[in-house]
N, C-alpha and C. Protein backbone atom coordinates (compact mmCIF):
# COMPACT_ATOMS: atom_id res chain seq x y z
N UNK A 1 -51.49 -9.54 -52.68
CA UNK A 1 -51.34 -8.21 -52.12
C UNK A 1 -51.04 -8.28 -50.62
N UNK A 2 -51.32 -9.36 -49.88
CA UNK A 2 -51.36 -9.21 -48.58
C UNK A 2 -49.99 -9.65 -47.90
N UNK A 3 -49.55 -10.19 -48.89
CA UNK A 3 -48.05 -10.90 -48.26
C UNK A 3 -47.04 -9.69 -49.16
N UNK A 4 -47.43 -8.68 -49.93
CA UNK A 4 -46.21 -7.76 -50.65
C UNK A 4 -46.02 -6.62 -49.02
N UNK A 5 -47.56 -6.93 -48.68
CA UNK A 5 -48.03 -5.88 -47.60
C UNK A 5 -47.31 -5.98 -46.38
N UNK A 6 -47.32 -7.88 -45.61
CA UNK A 6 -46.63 -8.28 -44.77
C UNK A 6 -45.14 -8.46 -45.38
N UNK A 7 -44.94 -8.59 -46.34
CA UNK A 7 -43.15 -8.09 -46.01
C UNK A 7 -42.43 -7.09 -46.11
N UNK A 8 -43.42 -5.98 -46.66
CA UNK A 8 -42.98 -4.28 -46.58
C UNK A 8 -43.33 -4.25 -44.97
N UNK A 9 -43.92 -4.46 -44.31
CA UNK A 9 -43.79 -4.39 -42.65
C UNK A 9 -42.43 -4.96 -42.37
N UNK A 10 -42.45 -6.16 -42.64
CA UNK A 10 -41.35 -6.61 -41.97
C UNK A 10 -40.24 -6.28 -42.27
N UNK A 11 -40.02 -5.57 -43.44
CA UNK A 11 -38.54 -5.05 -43.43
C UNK A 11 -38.49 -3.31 -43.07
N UNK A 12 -39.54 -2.98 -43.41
CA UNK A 12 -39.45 -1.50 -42.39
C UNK A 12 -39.20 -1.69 -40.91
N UNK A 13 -39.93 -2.52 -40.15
CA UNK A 13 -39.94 -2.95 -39.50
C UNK A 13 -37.93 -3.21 -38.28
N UNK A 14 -37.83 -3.99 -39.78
CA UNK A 14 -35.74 -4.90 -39.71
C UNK A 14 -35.11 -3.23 -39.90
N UNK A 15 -35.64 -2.47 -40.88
CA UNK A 15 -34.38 -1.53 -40.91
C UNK A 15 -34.67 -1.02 -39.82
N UNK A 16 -35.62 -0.36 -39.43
CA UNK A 16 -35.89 0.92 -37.95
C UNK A 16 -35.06 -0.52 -37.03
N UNK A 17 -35.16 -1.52 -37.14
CA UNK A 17 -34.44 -1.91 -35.85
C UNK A 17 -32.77 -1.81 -35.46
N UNK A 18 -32.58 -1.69 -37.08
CA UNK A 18 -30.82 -1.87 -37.17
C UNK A 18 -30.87 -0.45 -37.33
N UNK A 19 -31.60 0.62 -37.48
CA UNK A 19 -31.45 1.81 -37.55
C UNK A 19 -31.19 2.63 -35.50
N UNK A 20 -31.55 1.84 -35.25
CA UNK A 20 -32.23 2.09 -33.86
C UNK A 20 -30.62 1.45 -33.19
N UNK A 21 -30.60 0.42 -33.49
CA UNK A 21 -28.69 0.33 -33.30
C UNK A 21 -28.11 0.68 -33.22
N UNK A 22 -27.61 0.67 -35.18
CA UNK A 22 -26.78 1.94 -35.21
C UNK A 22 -26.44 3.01 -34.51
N UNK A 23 -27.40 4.08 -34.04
CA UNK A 23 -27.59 4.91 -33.68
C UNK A 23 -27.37 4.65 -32.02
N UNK A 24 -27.82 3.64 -31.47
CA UNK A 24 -27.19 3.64 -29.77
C UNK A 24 -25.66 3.58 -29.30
N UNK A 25 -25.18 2.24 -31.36
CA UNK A 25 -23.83 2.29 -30.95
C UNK A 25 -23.06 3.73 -30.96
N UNK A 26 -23.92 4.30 -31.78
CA UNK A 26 -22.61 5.82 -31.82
C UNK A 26 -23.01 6.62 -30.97
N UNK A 27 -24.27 6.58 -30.12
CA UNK A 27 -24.29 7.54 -28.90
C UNK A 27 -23.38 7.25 -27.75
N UNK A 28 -23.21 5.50 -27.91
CA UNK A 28 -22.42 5.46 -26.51
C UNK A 28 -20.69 5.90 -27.00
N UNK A 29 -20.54 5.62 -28.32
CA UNK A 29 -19.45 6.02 -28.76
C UNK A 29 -18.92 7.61 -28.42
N UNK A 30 -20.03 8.47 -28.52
CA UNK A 30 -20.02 9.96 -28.37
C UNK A 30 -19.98 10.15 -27.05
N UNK A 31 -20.79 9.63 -26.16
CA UNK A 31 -19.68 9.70 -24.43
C UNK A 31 -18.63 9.28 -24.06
N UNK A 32 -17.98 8.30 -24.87
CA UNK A 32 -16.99 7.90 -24.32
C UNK A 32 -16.20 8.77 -24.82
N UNK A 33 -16.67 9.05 -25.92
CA UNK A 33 -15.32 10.03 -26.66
C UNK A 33 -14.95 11.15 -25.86
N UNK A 34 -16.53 11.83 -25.79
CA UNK A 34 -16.91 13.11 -24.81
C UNK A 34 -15.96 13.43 -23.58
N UNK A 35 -15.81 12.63 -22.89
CA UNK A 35 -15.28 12.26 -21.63
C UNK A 35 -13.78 12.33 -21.98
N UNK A 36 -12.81 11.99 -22.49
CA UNK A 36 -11.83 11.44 -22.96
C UNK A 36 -10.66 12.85 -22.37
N UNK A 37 -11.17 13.80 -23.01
CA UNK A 37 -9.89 14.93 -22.87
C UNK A 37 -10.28 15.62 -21.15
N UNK A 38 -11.52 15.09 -20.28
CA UNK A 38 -11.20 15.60 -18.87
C UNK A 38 -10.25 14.42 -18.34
N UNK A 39 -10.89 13.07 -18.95
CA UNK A 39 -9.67 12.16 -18.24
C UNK A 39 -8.45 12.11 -18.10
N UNK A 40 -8.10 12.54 -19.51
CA UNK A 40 -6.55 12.45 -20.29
C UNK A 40 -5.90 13.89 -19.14
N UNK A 41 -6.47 14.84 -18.77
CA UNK A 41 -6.23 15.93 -18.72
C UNK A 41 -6.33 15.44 -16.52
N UNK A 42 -7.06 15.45 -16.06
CA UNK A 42 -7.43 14.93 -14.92
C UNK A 42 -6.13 13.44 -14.65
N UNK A 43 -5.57 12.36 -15.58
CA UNK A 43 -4.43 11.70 -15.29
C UNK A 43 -2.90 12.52 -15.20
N UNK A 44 -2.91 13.35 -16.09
CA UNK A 44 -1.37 13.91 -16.79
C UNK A 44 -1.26 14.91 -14.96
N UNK A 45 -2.46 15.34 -14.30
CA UNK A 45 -2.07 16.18 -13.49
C UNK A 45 -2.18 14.94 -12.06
N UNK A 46 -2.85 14.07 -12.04
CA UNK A 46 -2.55 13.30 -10.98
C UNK A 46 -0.89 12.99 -10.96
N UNK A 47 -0.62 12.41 -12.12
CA UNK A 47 0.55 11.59 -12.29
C UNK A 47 1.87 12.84 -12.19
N UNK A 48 1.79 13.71 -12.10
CA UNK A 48 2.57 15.15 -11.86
C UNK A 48 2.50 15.18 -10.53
N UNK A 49 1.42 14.64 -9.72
CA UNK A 49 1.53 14.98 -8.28
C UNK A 49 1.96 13.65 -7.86
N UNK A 50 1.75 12.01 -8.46
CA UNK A 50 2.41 11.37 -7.30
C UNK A 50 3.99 11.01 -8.04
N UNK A 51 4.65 11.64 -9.01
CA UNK A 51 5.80 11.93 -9.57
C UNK A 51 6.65 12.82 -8.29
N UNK A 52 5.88 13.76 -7.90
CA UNK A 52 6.63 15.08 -6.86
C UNK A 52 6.91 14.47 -5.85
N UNK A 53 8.46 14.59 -5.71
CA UNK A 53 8.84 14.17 -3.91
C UNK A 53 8.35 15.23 -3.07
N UNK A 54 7.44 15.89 -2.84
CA UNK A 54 6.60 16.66 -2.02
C UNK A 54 6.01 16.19 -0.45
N UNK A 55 5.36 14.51 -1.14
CA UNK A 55 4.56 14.10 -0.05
C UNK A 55 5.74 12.90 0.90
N UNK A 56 7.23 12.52 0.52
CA UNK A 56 7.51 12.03 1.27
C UNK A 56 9.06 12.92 1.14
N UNK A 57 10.17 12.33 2.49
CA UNK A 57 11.28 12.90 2.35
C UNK A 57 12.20 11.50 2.44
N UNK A 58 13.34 11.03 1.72
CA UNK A 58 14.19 10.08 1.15
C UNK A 58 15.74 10.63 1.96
N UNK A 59 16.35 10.15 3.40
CA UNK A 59 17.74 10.36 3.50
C UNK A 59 18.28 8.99 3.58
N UNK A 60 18.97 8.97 4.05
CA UNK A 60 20.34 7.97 4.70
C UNK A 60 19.23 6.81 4.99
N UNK A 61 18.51 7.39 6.08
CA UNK A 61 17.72 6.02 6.83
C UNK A 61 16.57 5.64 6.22
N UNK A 62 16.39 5.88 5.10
CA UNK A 62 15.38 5.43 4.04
C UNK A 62 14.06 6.34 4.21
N UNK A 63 12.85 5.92 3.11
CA UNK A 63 11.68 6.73 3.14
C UNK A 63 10.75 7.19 4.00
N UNK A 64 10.37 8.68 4.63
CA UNK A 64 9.55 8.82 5.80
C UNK A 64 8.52 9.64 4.66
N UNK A 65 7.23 9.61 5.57
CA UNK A 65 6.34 10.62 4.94
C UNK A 65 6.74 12.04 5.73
N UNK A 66 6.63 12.90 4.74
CA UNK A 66 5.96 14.38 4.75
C UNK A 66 5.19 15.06 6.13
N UNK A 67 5.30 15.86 6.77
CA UNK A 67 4.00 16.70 7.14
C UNK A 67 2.54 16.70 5.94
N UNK A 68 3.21 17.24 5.46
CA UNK A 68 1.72 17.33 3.70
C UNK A 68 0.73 16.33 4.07
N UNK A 69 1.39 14.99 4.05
CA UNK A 69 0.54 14.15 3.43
C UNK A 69 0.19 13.47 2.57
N UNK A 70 -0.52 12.62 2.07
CA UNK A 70 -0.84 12.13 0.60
C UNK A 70 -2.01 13.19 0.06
N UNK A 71 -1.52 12.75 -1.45
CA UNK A 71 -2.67 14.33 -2.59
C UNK A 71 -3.00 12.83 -3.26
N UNK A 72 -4.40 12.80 -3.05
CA UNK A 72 -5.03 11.41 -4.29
C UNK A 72 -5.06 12.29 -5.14
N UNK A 73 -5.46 11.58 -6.32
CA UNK A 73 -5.90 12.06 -7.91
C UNK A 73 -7.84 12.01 -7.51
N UNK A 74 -8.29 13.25 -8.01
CA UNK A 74 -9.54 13.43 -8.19
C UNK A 74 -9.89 13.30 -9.62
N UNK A 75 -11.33 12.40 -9.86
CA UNK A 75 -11.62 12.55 -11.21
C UNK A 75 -12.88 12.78 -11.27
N UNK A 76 -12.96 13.95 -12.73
CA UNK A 76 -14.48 14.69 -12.96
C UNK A 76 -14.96 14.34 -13.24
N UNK A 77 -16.38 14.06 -13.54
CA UNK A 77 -17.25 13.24 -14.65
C UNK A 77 -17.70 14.10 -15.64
N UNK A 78 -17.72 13.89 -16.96
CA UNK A 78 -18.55 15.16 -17.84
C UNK A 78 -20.09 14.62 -17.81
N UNK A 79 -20.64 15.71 -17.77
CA UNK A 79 -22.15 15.44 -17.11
C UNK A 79 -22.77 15.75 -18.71
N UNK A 80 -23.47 15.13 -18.67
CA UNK A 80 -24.77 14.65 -19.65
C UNK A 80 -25.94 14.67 -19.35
């Protein structure tokens, strides 16, 4: 009886641990995912701004900057 006893521990024990896994791998899976459409969305508009001849002007005597300036890309974090 005492060893049916010690290996019903030990495998309750094994599943809650791979249960306990499982479960971290798909939480971190669910932030990354989470996150995904401010990034995607936060690149498409950076890459629209350093696409724009806005921040420099291009003649004869080659590339000068702008008055403007440089526009970095800002990125959001989704908060949790």
């Amino acid at each position: 009886m005492k060893k049916k006893s010690q290996s019903l521990l030990e495998s309750t024990l094994a599943y809650a641990a791979g249960m306990l896994l499982l479960g971290s791998i798909i939480a971190i899976w669910a932030i990354g995912n989470a996150q995904m459409p401010v990034r995607q969305i936060t690149y498409e508009v950076s890459r629209i701004m350093a696409g724009s001849p806005s921040g420099r002007n291009v003649d004869e005597r080659g590339a000068k900057m702008s008055s403007k300036g440089l526009l970095w890309p800002t990125y959001v974090a989704a908060g949790f």
